[in-house]
Protein backbone atom coordinates (compact mmCIF):
# COMPACT_ATOMS: atom_id res chain seq x y z
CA UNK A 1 25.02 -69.56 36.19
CA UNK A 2 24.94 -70.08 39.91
CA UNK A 3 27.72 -72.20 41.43
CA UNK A 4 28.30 -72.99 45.26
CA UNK A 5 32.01 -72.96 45.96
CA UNK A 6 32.94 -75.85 48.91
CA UNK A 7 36.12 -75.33 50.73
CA UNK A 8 38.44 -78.36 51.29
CA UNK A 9 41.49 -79.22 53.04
CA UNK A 10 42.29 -82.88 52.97
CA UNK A 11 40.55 -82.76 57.32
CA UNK A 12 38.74 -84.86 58.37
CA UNK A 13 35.89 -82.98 58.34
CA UNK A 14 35.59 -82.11 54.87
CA UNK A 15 33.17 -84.67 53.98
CA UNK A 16 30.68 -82.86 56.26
CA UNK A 17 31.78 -79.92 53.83
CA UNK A 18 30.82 -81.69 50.93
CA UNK A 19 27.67 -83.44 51.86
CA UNK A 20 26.45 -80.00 52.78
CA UNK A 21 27.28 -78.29 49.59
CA UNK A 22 25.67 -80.82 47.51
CA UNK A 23 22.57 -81.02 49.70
CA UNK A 24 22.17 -76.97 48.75
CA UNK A 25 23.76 -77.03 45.41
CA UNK A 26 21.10 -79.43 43.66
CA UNK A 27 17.95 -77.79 44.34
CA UNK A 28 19.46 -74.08 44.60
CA UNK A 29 22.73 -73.54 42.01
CA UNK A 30 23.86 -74.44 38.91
CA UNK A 31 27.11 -75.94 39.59
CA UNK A 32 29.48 -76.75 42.66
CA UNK A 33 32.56 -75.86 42.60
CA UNK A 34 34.91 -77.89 44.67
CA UNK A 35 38.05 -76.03 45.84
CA UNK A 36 41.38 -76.07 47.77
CA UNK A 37 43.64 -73.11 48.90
CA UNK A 38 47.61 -73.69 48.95
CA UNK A 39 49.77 -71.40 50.68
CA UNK A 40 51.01 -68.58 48.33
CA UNK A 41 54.99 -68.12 48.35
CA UNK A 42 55.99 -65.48 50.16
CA UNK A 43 58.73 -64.06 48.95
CA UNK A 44 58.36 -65.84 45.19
CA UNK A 45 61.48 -63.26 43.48
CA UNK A 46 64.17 -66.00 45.98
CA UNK A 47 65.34 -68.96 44.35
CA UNK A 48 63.78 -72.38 44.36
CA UNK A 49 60.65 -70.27 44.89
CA UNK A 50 58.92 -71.48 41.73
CA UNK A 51 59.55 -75.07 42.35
CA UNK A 52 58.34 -74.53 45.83
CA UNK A 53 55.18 -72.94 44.38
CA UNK A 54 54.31 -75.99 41.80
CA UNK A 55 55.31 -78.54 44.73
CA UNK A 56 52.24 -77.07 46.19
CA UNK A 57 50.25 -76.56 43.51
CA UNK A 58 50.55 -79.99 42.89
CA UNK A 59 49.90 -81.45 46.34
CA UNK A 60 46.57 -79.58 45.68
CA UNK A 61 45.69 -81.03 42.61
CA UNK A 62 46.45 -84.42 44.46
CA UNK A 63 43.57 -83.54 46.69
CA UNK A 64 40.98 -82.14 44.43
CA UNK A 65 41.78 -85.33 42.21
CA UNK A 66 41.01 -87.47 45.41
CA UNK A 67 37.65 -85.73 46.67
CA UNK A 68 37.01 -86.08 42.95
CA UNK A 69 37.11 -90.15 43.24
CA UNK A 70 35.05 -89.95 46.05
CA UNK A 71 32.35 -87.87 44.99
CA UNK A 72 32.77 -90.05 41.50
CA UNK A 73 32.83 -87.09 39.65
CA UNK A 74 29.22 -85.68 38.70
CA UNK A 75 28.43 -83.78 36.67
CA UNK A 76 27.71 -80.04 37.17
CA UNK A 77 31.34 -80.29 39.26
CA UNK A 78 34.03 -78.48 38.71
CA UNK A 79 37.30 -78.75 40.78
CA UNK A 80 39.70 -75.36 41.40
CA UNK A 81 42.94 -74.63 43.07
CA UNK A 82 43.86 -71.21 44.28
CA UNK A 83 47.39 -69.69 46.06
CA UNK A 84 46.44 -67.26 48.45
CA UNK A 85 47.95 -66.49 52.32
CA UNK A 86 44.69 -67.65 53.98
CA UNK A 87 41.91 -70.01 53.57
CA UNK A 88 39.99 -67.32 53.77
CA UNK A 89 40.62 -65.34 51.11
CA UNK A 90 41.17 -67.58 48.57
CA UNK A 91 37.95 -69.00 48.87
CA UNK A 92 36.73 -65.47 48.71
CA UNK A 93 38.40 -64.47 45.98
CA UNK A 94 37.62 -67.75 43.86
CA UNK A 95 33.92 -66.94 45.16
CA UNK A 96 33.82 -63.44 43.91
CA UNK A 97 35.74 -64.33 40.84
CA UNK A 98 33.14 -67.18 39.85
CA UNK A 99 30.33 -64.99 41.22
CA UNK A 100 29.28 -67.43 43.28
CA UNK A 101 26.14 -67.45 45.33
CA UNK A 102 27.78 -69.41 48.64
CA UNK A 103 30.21 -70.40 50.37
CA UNK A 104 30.34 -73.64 52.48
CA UNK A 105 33.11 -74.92 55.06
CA UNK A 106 33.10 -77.04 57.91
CA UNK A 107 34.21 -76.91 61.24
CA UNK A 108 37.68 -78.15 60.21
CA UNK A 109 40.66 -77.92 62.37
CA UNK A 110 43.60 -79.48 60.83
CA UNK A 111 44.70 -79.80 57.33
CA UNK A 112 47.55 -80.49 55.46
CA UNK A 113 47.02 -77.99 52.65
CA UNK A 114 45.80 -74.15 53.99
CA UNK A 115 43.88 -75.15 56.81
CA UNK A 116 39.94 -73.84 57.28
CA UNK A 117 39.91 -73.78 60.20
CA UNK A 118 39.02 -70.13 61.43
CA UNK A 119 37.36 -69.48 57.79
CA UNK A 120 33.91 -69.81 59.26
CA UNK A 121 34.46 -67.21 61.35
CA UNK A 122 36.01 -64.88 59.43
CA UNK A 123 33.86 -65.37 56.52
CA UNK A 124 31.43 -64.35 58.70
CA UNK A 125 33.05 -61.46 59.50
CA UNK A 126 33.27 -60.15 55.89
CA UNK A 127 32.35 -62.05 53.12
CA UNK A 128 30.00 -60.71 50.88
CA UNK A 129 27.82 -63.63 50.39
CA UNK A 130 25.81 -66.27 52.07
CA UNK A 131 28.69 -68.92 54.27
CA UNK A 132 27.15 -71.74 55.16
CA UNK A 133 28.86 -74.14 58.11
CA UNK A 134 28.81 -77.95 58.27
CA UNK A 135 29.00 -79.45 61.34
CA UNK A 136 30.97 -82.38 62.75
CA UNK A 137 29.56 -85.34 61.37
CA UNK A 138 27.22 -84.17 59.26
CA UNK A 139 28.05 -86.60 56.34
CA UNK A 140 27.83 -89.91 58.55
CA UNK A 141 24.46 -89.07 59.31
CA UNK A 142 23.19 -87.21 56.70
CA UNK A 143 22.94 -83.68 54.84
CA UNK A 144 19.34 -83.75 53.39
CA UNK A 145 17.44 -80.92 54.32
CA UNK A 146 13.61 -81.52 56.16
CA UNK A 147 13.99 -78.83 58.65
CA UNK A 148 14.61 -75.54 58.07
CA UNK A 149 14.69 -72.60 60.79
CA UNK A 150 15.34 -68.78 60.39
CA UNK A 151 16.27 -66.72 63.42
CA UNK A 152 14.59 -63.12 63.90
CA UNK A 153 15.79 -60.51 65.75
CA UNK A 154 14.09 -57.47 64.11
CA UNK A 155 16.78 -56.39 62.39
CA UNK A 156 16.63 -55.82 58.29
CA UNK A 157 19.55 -58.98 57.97
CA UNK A 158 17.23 -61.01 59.38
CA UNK A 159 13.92 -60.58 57.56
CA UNK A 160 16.56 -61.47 54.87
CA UNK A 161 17.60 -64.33 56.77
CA UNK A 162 13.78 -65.59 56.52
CA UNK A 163 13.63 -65.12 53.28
CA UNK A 164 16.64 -67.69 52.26
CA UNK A 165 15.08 -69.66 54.30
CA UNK A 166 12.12 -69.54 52.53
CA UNK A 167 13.56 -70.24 49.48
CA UNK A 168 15.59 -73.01 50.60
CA UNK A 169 12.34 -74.71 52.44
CA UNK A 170 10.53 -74.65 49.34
CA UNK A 171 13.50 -75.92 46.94
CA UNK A 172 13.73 -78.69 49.17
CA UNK A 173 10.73 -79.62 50.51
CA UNK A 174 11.86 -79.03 53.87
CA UNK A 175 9.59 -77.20 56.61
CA UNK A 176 9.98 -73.86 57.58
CA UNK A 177 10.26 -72.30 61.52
CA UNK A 178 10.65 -68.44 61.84
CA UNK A 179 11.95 -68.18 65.72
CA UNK A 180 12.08 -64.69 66.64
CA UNK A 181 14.46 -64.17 69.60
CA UNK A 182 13.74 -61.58 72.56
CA UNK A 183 16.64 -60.99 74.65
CA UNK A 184 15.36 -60.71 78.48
CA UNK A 185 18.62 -58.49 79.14
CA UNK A 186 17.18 -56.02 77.06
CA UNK A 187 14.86 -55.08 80.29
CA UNK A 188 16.79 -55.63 83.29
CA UNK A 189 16.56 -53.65 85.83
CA UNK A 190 18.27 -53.70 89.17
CA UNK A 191 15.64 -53.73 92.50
CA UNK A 192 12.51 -55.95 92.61
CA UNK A 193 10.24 -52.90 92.63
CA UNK A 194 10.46 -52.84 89.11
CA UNK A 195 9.99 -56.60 88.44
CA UNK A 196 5.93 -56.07 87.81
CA UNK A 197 7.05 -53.07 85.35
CA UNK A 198 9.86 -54.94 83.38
CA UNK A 199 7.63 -57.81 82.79
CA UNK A 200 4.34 -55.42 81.07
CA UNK A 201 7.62 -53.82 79.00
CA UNK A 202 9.39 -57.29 77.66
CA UNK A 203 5.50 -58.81 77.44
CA UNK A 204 4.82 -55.28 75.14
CA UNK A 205 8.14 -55.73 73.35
CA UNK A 206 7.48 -59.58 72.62
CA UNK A 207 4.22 -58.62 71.01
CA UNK A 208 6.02 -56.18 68.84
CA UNK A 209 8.64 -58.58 67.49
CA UNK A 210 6.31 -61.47 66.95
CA UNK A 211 4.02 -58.83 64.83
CA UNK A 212 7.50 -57.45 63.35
CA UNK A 213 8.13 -61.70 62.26
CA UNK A 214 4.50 -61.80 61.07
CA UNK A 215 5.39 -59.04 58.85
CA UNK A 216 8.79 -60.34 57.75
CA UNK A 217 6.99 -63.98 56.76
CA UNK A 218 4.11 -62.43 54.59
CA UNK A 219 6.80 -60.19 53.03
CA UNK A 220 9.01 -63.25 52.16
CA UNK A 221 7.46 -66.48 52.74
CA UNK A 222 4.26 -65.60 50.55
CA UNK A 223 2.51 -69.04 50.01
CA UNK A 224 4.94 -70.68 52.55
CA UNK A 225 3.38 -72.58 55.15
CA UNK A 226 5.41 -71.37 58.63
CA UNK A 227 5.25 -71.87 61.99
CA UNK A 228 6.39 -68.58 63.91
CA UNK A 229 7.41 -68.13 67.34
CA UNK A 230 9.19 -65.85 69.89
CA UNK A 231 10.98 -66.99 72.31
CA UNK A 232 12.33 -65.44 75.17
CA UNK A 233 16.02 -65.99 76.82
CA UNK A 234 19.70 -65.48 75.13
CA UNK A 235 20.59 -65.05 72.21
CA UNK A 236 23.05 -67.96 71.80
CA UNK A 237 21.60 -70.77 73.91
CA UNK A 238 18.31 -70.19 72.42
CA UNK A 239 19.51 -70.71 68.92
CA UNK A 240 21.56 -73.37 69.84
CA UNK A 241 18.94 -74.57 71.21
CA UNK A 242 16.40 -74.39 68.56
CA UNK A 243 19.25 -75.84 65.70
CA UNK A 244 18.72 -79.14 67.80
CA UNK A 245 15.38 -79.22 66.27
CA UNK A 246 16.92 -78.12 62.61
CA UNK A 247 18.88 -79.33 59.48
CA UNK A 248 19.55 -75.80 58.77
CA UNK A 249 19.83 -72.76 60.78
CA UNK A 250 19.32 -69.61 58.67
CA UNK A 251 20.33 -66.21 60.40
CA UNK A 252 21.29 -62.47 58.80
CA UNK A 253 24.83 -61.01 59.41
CA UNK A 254 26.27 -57.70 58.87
CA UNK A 255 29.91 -58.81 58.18
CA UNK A 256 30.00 -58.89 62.30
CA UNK A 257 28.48 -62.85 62.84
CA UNK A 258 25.18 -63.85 62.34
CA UNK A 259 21.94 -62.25 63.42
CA UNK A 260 22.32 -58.51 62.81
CA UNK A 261 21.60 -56.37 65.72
CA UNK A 262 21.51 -58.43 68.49
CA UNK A 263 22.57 -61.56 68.21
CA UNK A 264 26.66 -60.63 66.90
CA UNK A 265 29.92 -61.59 68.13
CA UNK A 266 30.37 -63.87 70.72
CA UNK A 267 26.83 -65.49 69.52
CA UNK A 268 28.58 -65.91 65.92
CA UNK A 269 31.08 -68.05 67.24
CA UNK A 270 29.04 -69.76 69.32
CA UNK A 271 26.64 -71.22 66.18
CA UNK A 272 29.99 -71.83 64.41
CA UNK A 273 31.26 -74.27 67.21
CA UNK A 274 28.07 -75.23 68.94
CA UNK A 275 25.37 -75.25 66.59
CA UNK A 276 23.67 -78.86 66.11
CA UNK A 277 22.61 -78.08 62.46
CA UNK A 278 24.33 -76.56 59.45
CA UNK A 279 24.44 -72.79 59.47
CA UNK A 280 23.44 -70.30 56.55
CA UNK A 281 24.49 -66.82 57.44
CA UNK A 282 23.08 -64.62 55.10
CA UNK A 283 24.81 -60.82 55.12
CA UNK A 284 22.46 -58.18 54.40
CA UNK A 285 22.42 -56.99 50.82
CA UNK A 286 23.16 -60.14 49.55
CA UNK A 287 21.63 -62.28 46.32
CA UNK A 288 19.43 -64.77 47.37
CA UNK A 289 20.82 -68.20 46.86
CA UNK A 290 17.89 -70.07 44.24
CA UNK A 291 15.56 -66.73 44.30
C-alpha cells in the first residue's frame, strides 16, 4: 500500500497542506495519512514528566480529531500522532515507518503544536522521499492539478524529476512542460572581446541540454504528450517564473534543495518561499510516487 503522509500543525496554513495531499493522494496512493508532531519530553525520567507527555499527546489528538471534522472523515484516511524534537523528524520517521511514498507540508509559520515551519526546507535537505510544498492559499483557490512542469538541469535527479512528473500528468490529466534551465553564469567572461565567443559556447551548450531533455522525455514520458523548452537566465527567477504558469512544479534534489547540480541551495529556498505553485522535490534514488 502507498500512503501520502500530510503534516499538520493547527496554522493557518494547513488547509493548503491538506488540499494538496488529497489532490496527489487520489490518483497516485493508496491512503493519506494525516499527521501531527508534539514535542517529545525532554528529560521524561523528572517528575510530572508523564503527565506532561499525555497533556500533549492529547492536545494532538484534539487536532487530528478537528482536521478530521473538516475533511468529514473519508475514507482511505487515517489520522497519526507522533513525539519527536522536530517537525521534521517525526514526520520522517512516521514516513519511513509507514513506508510512505511523500511527504507534503505547507509553508506554515506558526503553530501551536510542533511547528512546520522550517520542515520544507529541511526535508529537502534530507529526506529520503519525494516532499511536496503547498503554498499560501492554495486551498481557497484550489489544489486540482491541470498543469504540471518539471525543471531540467542535466543532472540524473532531474531526468527523475521528469519522470514524476510524468506520472503525475498522466494520473491526473494534467499537461506536462519539461523546462530545461541554462544558467548564463555558466559562460561569463570578463572583457567584451569575448562576448561573440561566449555567445557560440552558451548557444552550443543550449543545444546540448535541450537534446539532453529530449532524451530524458522519451526515456520517461513515453506516450506523454510534452512541450519542452530551454530557457536561458537564473536558476531561481526562471523557475519561479515558470511555476506562475504551473499547479505543480516538479524538480530533482540530492538531499541539498531541489534541482541537483545546479539549481541547489539558495534556489531551494527560494521555490519553498517564492514559488507560485506547489512543489514536488523528488531526491534521486527515490520510488516513484503512482509508477
Amino acid at each position: 500500500m502507498t500512503s501520502v503522509v500530510v503534516g499538520v500543525d493547527d496554522s493557518p496554513r494547513e488547509d493548503d497542506a491538506l488540499a494538496l495531499a488529497q489532490a496527489l493522494a487520489r490518483p497516485l496512493a493508496d491512503e493519506l495519512v494525516v499527521a501531527t508532531v508534539y514535542p517529545r519530553v525532554g528529560q521524561p525520567w523528572l517528575p510530572g514528566a508523564d503527565d506532561e507527555r499525555d497533556e500533549r499527546r492529547a492536545a494532538a489528538q484534539v487536532a487530528l480529531d478537528r482536521v478530521r471534522d473538516t475533511l468529514g472523515d473519508p475514507p482511505e484516511t487515517s489520522y497519526r500522532s507522533i513525539g519527536a524534537g522536530s517537525a521534521a523528524e517525526g514526520l520522517d520517521h512516521l514516513a519511513e515507518k509507514l513506508g510512505a511514498g511523500l511527504l507534503v507540508v505547507a509553508q506554515t509559520h506558526r503553530g501551536r503544536l510542533r511547528r512546520v515551519a522550517g520542515v520544507a526546507e529541511q526535508l529537502l535537505g534530507g529526506a529520503a522521499r519525494p516532499v511536496a510544498v503547498a503554498p499560501p492559499g492554495l486551498a481557497e483557490r484550489g489544489a486540482a492539478i491541470g498543469r504540471v512542469a518539471a525543471a531540467f538541469d542535466g543532472s540524473p535527479e532531474s531526468a527523475e524529476a521528469v519522470h514524476q512528473a510524468a506520472v503525475v500528468a498522466t494520473a491526473t490529466g494534467a499537461s506536462l512542460r519539461a523546462v530545461g534551465v541554462f544558467d548564463t553564469l555558466q559562460v561569463a567572461w570578463v572583457g567584451p572581446s569575448q562576448t561573440q565567443v561566449n555567445r557560440d559556447f552558451a548557444d552550443e551548450m543550449i543545444r546540448a541540454m535541450h537534446s539532453e531533455l529530449d532524451a530524458a522525455v522519451e526515456r520517461f514520458a513515453p506516450g506523454v504528450e510534452v512541450d519542452t523548452e530551454v530557457i536561458e537566465g537564473t536558476p531561481a527567477d526562471t523557475l519561479v517564473a515558470v511555476s506562475k504558469e504551473a499547479d505543480l512544479l516538479v524538480c530533482g534534489s540530492r538531499g541539498m534543495g531541489p534541482v541537483g547540480a545546479t539549481l541547489v541551495g539558495s534556489v531551494s529556498n527560494r521555490l519553498v518561499h517564492s514559488a507560485a505553485c506547489a512543489v514536488l522535490a523528488v531526491p534521486r534514488g527515490s520510488a516513484v510516487l503512482g509508477a
